[in-house]
C-alpha atoms as a PDB file:
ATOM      1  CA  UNK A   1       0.000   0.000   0.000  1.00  0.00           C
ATOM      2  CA  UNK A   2       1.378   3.586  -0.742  1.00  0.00           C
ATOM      3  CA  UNK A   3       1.836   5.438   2.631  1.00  0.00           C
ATOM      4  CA  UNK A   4       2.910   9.118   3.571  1.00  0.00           C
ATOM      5  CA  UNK A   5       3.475  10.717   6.684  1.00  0.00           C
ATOM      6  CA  UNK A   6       2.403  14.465   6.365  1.00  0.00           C
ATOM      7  CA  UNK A   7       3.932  16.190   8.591  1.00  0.00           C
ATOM      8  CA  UNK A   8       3.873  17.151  12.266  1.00  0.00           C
ATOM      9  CA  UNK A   9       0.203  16.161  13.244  1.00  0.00           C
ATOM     10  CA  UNK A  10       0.863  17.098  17.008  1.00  0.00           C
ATOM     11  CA  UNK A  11       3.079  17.783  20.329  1.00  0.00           C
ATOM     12  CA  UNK A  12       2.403  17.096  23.544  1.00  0.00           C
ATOM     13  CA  UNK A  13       4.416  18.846  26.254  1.00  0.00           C
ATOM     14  CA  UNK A  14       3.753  18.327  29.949  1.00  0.00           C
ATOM     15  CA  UNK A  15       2.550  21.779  32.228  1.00  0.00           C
ATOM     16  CA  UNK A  16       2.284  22.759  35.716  1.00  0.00           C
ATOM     17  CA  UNK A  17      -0.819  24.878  36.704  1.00  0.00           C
ATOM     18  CA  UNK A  18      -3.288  24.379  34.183  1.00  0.00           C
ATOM     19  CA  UNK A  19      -4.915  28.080  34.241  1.00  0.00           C
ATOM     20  CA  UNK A  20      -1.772  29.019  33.886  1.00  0.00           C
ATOM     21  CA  UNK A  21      -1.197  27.451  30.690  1.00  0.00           C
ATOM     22  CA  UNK A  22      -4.329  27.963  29.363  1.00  0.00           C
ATOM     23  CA  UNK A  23      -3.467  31.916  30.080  1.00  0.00           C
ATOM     24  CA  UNK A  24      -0.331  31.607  28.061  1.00  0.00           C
ATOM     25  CA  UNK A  25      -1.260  29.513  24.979  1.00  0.00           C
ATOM     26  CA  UNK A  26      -4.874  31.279  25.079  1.00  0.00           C
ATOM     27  CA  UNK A  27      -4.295  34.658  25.488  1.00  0.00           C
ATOM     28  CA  UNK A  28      -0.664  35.845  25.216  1.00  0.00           C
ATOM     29  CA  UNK A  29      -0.044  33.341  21.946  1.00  0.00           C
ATOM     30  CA  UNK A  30      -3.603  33.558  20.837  1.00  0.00           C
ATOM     31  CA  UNK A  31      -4.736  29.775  20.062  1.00  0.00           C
ATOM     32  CA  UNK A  32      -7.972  27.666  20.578  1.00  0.00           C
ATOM     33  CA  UNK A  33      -8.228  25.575  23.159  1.00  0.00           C
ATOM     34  CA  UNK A  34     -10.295  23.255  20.775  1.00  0.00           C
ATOM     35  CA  UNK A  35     -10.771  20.320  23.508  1.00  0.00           C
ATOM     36  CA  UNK A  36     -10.855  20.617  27.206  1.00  0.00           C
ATOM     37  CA  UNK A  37     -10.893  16.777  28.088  1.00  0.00           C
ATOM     38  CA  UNK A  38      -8.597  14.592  30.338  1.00  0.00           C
ATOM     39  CA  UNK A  39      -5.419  11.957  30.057  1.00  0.00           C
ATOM     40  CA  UNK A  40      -7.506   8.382  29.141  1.00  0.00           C
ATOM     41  CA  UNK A  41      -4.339   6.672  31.075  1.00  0.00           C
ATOM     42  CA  UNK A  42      -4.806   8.752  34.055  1.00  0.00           C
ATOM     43  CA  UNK A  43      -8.165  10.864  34.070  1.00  0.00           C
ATOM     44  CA  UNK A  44      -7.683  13.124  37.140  1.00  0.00           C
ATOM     45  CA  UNK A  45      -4.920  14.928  35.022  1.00  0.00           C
ATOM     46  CA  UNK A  46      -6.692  17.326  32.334  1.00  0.00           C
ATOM     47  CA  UNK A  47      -5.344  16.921  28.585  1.00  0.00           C
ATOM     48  CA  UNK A  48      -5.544  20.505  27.108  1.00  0.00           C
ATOM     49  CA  UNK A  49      -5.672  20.586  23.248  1.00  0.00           C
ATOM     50  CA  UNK A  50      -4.711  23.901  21.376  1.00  0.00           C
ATOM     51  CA  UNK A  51      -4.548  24.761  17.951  1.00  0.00           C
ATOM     52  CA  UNK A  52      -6.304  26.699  14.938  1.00  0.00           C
ATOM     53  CA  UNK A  53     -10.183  27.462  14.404  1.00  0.00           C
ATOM     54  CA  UNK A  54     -11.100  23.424  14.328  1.00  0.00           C
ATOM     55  CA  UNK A  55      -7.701  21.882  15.151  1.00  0.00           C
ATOM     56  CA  UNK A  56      -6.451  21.014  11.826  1.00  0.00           C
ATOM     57  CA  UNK A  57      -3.465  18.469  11.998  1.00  0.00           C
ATOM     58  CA  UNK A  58      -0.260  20.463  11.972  1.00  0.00           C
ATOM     59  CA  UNK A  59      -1.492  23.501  14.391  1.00  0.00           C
ATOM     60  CA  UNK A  60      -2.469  21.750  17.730  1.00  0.00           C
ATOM     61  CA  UNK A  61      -0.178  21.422  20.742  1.00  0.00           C
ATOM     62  CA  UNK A  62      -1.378  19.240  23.535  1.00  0.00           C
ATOM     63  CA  UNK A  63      -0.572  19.856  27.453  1.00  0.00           C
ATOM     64  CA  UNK A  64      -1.046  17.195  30.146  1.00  0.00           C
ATOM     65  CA  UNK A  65      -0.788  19.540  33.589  1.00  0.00           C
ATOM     66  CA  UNK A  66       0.942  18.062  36.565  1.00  0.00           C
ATOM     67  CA  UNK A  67       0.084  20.404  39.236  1.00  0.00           C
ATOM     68  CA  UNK A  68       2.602  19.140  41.602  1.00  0.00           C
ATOM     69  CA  UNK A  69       4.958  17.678  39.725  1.00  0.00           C
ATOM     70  CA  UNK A  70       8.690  18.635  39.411  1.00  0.00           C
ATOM     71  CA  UNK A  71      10.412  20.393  36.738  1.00  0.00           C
ATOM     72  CA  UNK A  72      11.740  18.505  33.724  1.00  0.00           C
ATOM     73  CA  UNK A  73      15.144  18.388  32.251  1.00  0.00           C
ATOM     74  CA  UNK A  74      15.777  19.163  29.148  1.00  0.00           C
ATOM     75  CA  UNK A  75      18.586  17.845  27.440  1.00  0.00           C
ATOM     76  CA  UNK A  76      18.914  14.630  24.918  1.00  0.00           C
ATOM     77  CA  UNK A  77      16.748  12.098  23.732  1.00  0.00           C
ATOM     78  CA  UNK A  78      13.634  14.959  23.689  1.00  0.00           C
ATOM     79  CA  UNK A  79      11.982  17.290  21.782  1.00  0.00           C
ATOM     80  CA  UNK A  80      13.410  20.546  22.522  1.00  0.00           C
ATOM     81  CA  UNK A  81      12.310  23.130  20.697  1.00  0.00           C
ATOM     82  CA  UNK A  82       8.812  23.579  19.652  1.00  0.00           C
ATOM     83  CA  UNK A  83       8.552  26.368  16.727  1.00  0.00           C
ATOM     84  CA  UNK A  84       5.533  27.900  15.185  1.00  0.00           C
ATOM     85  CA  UNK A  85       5.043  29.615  12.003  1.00  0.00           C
ATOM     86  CA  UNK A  86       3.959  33.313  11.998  1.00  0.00           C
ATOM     87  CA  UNK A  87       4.103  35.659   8.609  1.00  0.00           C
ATOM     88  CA  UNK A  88       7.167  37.203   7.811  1.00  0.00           C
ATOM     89  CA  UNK A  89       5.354  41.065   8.500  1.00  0.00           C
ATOM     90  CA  UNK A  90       4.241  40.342  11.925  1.00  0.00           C
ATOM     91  CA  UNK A  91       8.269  39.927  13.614  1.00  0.00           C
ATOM     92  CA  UNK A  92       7.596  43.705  14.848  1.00  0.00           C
ATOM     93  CA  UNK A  93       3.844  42.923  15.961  1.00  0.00           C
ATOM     94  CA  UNK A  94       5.209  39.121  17.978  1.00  0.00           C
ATOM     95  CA  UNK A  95       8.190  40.977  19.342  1.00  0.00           C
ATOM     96  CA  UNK A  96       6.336  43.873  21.230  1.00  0.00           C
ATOM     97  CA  UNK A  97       3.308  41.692  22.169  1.00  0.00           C
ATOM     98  CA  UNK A  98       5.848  39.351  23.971  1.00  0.00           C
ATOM     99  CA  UNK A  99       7.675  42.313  25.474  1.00  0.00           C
ATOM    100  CA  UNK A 100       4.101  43.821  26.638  1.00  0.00           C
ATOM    101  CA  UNK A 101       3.335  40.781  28.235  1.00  0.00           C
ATOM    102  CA  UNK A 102       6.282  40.402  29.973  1.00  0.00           C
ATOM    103  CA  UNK A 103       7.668  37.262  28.152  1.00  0.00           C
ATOM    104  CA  UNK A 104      11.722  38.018  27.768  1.00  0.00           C
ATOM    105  CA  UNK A 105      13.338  36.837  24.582  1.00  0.00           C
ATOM    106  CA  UNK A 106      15.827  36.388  22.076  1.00  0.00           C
ATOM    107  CA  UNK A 107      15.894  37.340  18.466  1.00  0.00           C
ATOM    108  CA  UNK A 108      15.326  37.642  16.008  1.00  0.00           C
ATOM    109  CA  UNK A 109      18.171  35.133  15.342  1.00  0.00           C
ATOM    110  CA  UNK A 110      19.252  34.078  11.668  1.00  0.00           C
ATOM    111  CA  UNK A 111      18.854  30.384  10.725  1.00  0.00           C
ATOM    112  CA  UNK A 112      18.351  28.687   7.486  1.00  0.00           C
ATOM    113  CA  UNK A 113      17.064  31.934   5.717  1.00  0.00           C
ATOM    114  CA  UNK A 114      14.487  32.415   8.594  1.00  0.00           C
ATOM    115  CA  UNK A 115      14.351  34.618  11.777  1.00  0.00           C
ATOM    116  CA  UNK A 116      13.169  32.843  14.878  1.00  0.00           C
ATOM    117  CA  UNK A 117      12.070  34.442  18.202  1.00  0.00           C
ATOM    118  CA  UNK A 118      13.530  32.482  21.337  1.00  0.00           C
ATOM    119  CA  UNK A 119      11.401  32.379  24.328  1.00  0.00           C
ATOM    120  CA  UNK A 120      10.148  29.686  27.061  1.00  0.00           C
ATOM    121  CA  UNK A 121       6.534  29.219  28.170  1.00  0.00           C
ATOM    122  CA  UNK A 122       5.745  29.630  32.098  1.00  0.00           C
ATOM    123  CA  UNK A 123       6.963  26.348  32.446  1.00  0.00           C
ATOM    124  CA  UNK A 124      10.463  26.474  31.078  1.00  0.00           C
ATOM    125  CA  UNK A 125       9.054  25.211  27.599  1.00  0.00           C
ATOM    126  CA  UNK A 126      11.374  25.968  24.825  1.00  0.00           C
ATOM    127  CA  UNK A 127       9.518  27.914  21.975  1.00  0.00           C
ATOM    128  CA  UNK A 128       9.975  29.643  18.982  1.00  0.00           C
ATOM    129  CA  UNK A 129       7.981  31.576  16.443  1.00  0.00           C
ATOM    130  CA  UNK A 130       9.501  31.625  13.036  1.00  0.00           C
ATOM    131  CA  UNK A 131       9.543  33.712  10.010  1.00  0.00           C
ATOM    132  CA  UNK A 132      10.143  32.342   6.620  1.00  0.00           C
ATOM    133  CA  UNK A 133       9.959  32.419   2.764  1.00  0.00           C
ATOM    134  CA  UNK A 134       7.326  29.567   2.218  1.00  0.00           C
ATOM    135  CA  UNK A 135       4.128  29.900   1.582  1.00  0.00           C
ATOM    136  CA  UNK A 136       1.693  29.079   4.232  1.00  0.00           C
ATOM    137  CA  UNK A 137      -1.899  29.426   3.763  1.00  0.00           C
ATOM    138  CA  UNK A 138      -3.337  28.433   6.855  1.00  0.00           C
ATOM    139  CA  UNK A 139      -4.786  31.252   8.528  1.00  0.00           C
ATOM    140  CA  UNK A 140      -4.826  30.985  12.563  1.00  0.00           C
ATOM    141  CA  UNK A 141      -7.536  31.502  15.134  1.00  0.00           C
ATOM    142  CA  UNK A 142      -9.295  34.616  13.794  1.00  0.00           C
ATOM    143  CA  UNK A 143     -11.648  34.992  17.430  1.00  0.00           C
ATOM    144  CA  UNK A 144      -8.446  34.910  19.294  1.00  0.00           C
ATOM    145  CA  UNK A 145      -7.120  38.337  21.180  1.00  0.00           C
ATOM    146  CA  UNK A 146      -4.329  38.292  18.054  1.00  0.00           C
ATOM    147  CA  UNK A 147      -5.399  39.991  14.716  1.00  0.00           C
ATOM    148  CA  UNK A 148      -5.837  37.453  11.829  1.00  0.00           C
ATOM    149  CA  UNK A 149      -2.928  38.832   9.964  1.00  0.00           C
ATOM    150  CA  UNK A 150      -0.246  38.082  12.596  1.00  0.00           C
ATOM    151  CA  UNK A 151      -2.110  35.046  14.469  1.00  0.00           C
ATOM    152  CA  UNK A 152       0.129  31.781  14.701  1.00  0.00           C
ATOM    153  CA  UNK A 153      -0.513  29.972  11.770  1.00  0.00           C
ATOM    154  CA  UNK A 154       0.708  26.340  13.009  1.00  0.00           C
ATOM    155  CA  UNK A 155       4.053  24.826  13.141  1.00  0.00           C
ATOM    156  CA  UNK A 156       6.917  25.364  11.591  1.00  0.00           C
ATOM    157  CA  UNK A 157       9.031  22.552  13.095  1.00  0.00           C
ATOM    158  CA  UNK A 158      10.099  20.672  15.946  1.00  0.00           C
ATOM    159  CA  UNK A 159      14.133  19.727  17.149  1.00  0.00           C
ATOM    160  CA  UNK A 160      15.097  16.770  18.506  1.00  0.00           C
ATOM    161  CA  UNK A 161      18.442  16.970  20.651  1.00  0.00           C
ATOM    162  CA  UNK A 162      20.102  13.641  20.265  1.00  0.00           C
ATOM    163  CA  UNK A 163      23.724  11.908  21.657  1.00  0.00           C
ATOM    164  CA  UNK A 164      24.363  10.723  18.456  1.00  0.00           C
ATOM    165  CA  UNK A 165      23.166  11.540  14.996  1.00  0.00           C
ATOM    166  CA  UNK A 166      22.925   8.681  12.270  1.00  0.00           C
ATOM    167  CA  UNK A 167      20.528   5.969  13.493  1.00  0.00           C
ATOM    168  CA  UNK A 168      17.701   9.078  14.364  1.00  0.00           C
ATOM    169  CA  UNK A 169      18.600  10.054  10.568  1.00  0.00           C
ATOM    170  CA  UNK A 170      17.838   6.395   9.427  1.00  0.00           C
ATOM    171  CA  UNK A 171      14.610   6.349  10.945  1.00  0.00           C
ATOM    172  CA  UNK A 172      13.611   9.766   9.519  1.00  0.00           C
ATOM    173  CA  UNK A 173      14.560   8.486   6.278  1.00  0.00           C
ATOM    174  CA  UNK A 174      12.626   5.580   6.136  1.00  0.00           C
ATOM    175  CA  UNK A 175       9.691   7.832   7.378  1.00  0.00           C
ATOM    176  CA  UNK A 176      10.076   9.684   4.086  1.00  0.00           C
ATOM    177  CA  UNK A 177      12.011  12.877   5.507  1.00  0.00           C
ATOM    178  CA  UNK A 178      15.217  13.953   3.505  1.00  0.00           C
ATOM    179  CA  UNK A 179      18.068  16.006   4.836  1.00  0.00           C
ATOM    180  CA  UNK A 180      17.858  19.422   2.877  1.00  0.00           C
ATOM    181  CA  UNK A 181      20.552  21.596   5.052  1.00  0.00           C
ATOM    182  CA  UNK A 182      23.198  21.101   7.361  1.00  0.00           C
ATOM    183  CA  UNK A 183      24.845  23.929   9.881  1.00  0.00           C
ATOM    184  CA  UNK A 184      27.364  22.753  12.412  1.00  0.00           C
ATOM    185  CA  UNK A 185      25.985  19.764  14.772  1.00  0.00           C
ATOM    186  CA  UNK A 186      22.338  20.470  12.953  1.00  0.00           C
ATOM    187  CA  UNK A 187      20.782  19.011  10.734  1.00  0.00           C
ATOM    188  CA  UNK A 188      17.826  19.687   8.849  1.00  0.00           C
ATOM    189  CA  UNK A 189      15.059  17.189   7.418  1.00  0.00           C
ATOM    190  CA  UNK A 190      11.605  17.784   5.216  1.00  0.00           C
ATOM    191  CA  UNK A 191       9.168  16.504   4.044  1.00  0.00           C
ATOM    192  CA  UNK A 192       6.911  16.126   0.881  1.00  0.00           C
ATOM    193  CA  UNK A 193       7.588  17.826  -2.713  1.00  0.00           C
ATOM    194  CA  UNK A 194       8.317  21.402  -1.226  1.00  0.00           C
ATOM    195  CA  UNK A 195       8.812  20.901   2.689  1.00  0.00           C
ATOM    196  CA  UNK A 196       7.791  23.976   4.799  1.00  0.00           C
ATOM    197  CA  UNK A 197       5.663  24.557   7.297  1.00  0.00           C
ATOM    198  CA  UNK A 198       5.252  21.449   9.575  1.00  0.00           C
ATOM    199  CA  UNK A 199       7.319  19.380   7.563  1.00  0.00           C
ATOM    200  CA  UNK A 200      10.775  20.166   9.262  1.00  0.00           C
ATOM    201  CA  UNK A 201      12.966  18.576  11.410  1.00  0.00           C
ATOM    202  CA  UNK A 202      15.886  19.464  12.635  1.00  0.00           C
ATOM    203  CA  UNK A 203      18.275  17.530  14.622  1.00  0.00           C
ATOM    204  CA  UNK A 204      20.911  18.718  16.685  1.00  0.00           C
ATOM    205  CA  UNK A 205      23.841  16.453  17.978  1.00  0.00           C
ATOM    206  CA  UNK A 206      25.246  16.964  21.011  1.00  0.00           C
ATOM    207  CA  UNK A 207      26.952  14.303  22.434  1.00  0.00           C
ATOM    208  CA  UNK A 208      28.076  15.844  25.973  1.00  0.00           C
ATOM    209  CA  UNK A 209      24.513  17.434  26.676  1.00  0.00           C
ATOM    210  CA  UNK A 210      23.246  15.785  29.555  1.00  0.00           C
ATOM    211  CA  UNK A 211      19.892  12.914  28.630  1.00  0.00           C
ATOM    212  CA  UNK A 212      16.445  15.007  29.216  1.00  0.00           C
ATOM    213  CA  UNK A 213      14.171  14.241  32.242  1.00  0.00           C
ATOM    214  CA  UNK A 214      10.467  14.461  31.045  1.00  0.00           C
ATOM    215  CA  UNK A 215       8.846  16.265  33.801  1.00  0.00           C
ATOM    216  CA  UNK A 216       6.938  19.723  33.616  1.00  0.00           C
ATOM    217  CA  UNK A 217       8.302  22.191  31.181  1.00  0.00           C
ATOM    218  CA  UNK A 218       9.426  18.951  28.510  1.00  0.00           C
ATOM    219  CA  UNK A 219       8.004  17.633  25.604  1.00  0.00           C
ATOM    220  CA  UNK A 220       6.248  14.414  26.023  1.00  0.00           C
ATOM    221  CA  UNK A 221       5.871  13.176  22.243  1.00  0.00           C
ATOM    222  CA  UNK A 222       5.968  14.127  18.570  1.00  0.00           C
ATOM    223  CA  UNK A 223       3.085  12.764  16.295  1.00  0.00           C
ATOM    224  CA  UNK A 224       3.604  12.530  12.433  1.00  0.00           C
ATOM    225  CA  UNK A 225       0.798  12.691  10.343  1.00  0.00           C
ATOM    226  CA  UNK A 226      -0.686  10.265   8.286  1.00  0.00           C
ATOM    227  CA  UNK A 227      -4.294  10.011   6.172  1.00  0.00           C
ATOM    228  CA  UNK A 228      -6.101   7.289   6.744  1.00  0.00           C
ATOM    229  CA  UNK A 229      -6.025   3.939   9.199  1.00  0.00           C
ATOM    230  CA  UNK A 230      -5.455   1.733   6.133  1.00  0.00           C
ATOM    231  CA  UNK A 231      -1.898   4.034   6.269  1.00  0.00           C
ATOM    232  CA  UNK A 232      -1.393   3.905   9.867  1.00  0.00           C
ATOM    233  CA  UNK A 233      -1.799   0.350   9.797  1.00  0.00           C
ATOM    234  CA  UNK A 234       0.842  -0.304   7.009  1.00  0.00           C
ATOM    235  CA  UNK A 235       2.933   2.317   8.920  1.00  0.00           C
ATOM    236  CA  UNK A 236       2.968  -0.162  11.907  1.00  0.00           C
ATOM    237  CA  UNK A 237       4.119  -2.782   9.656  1.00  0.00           C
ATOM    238  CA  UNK A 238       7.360  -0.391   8.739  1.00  0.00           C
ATOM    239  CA  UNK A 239       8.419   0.428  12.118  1.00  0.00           C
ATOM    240  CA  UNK A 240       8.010  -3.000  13.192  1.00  0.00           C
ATOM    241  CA  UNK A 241      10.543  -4.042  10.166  1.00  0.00           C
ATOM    242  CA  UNK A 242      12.892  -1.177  11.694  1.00  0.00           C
ATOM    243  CA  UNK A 243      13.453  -3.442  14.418  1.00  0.00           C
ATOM    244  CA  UNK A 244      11.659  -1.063  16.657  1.00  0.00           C
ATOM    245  CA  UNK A 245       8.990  -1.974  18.868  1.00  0.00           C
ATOM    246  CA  UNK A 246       5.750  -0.298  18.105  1.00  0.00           C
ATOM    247  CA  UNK A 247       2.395  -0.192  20.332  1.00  0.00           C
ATOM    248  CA  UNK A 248      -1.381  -1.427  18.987  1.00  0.00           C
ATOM    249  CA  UNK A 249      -3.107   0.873  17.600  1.00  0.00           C
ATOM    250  CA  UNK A 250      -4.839   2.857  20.298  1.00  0.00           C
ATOM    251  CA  UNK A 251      -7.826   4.814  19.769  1.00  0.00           C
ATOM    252  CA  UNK A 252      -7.537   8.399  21.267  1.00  0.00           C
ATOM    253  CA  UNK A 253     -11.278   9.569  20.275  1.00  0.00           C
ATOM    254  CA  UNK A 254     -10.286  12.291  17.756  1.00  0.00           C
ATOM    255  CA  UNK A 255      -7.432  10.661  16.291  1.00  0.00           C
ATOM    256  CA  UNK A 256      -5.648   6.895  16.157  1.00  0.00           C
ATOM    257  CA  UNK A 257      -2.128   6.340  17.558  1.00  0.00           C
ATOM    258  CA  UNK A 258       1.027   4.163  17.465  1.00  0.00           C
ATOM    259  CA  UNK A 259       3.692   4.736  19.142  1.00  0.00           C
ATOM    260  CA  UNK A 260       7.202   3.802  19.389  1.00  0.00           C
ATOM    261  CA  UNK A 261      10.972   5.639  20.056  1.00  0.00           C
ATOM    262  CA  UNK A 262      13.518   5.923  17.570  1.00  0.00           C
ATOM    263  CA  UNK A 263      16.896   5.352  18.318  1.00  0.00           C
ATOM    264  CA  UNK A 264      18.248   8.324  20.652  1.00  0.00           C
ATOM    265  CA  UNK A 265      14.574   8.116  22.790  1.00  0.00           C
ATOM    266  CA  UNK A 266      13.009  10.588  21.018  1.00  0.00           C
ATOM    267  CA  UNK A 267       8.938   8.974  21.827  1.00  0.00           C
ATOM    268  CA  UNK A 268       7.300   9.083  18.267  1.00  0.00           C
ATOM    269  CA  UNK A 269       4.059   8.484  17.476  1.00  0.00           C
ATOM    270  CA  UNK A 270       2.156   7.997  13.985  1.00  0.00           C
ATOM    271  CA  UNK A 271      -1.617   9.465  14.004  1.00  0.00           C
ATOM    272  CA  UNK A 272      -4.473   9.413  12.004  1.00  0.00           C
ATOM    273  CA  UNK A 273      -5.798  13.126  10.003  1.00  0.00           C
ATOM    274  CA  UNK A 274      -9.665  11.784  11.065  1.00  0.00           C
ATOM    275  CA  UNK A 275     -11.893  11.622  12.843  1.00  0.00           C
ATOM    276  CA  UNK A 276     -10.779  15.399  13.970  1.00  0.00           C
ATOM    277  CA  UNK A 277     -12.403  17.665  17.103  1.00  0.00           C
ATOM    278  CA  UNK A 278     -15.564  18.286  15.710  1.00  0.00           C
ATOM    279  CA  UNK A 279     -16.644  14.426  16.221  1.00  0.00           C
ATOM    280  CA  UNK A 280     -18.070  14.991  19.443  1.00  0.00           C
ATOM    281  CA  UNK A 281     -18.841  19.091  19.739  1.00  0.00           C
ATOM    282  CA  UNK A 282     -19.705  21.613  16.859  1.00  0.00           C
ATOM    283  CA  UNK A 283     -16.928  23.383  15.604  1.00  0.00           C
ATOM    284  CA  UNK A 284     -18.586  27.031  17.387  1.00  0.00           C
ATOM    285  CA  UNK A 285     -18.316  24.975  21.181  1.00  0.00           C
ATOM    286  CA  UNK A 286     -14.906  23.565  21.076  1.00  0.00           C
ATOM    287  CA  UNK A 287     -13.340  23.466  24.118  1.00  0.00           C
ATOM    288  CA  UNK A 288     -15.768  25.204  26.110  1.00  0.00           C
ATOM    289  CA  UNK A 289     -16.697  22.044  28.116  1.00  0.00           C
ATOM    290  CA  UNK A 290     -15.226  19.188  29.457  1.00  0.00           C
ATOM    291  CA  UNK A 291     -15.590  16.205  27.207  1.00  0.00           C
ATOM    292  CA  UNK A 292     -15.080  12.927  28.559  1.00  0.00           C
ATOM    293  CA  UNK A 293     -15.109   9.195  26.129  1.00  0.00           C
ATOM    294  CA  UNK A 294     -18.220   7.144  27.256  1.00  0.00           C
ATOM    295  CA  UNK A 295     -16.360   4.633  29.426  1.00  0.00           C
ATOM    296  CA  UNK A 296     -15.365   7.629  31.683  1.00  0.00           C
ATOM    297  CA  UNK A 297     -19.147   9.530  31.534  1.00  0.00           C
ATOM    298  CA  UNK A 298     -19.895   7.129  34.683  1.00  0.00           C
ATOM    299  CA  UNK A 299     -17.418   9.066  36.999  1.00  0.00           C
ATOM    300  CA  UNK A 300     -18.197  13.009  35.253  1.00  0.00           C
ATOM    301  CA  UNK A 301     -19.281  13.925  38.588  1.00  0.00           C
ATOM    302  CA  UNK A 302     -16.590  12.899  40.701  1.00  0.00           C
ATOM    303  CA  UNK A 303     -13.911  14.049  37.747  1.00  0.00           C
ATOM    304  CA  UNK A 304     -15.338  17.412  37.787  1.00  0.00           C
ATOM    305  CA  UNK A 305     -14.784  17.350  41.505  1.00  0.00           C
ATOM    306  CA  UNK A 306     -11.854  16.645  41.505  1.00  0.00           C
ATOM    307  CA  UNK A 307     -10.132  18.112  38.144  1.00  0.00           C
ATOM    308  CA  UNK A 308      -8.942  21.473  38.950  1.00  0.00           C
ATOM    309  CA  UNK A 309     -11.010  24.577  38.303  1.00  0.00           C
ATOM    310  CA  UNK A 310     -10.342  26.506  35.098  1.00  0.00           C
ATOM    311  CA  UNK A 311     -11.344  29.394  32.928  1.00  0.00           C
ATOM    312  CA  UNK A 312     -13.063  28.084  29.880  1.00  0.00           C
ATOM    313  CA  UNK A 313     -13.532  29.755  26.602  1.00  0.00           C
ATOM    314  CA  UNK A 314     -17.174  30.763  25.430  1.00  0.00           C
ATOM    315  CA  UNK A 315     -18.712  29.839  22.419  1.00  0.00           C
ATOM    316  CA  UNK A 316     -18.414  31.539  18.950  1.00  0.00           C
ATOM    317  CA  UNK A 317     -20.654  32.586  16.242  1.00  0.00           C
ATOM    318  CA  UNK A 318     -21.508  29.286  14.043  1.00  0.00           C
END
């Protein structure tokens, strides 16, 4: 069966305070919170999903907050830099609404014929918002506090810090990724006919950098994109020839997931484009209510109870 992976599909990070985050992805960088529902492996913990007007695949950035857990470490074997894509006009615009908000960073820095802006999230998070030469037509959150013409418009791309270098390139290969540019100890992969937005990796080898703790303020997973379950499942097959071992396919309500970890730890996971967030809410009441999958509507009452209290978003205009 012909199979392509797509792109980034998501990232999942781990948070402290959930209000807080909501605060910071919300307001200061202007996303949706598109689904307000909790971890299925451990449902006292919220799982906050953020991303454009509906959550397309390739915009949405997913928290799981620890309240009172420690800080993370971030180092090798992670994702450790999280970038999103912004238009090339609105540099000016991000850097004084960062400033105003009282978000300290660095930049704009110089990299691969792009200019990145260098800050952390309240967490420690490592982000960046980048802007570039390629076309990107997506067009944000447009009921967000950011205007339309500066709003994030998804991601750019993701780093992954590694020891070594060549078996993560092997793997990224045989995923369909191709090295396009090389500075240094990084290394840049894209992929699909043009690359872009989404469709970037970059790996950075650094062999004395101490192995990442995943803890608040860390990256949790990457998750590549692919079409259909027909893909996914011949997908599985791949990664399973790789010698690496890969999960079941698990069924996370608004998309399907494998999972496995390539070489230097890195935890990847493959999901589906469908069924998306609008399965179980119309697209004008996303994540304005706590949605829970029907083996856990049993125990809404004593979740609610005990899930922290938080600020949710109203609805929009249909």
């Amino acid at each position: 069966m012909e199979k392509e992976i797509l792109g980034i599909h998501h990232i999942t990070a781990i948070a402290g305070d959930p209000q807080k985050n909501i605060d910071f992805y919300s307001g200061i960088l202007g996303l949706r919170m598109v689904k307000l529902t909790v971890n299925y492996d451990d449902p006292t913990t919220y799982h906050l999903y953020y991303g454009d007007e509906i959550g397309h695949p390739g915009t949405i950035i997913t928290f799981f907050p620890w309240p009172n857990a420690p800080k993370g470490r971030i180092g090798t074997g992670q994702v450790t830099t999280t970038s999103f894509s912004i238009p090339k006009s609105s540099l000016s615009f991000w850097m004084n609404r960062l400033k105003s908000n009282g978000i300290a960073f660095e930049g704009p820095i110089s990299r691969f014929d792009e200019q990145a802006l260098q800050f952390s999230d309240y967490d420690g998070l490592h982000l960046e918002l980048v802007a570039h030469d390629y076309p990107d037509n997506r067009k944000g959150w447009k009921h967000g506090p950011v205007p339309l013409e500066h709003a994030i418009r998804g991601f750019y791309h993701v780093t992954l810090t590694e020891e070594g270098y060549q078996q993560t390139a092997s793997v990224l290969t045989r995923l369909g990724f191709r090295l396009t540019a090389e500075h240094d100890n990084q290394y840049r992969y894209e992929i699909g006919e043009v690359g872009g937005p989404s469709k970037i990796v970059d790996v950075l080898c650094q062999p004395t950098a101490p192995p990442g703790l995943v803890s608040v303020g860390t990256v949790h997973h990457v998750a590549w994109r692919t079409p259909t379950d027909e893909q996914q499942l011949s997908w599985r097959s791949e990664i399973a020839k790789m010698g690496l071992n890969v999960t079941p396919v698990i069924d996370r309500k608004y998309f399907h997931s494998i999972y496995f970890r390539e070489p230097g730890g890195v935890l990847f996971e493959v999901a589906t484009d469908p069924p998306g967030f609008t399965i179980d809410q119309p697209a004008s009441e996303l994540g304005t209510r706590l949605m829970l999958p029907p083996w856990l509507e049993p125990v809404r009452s004593r979740l609610e109870h005990e899930l922290p209290r938080v600020n949710r978003p109203k609805p929009v205009p249909a």
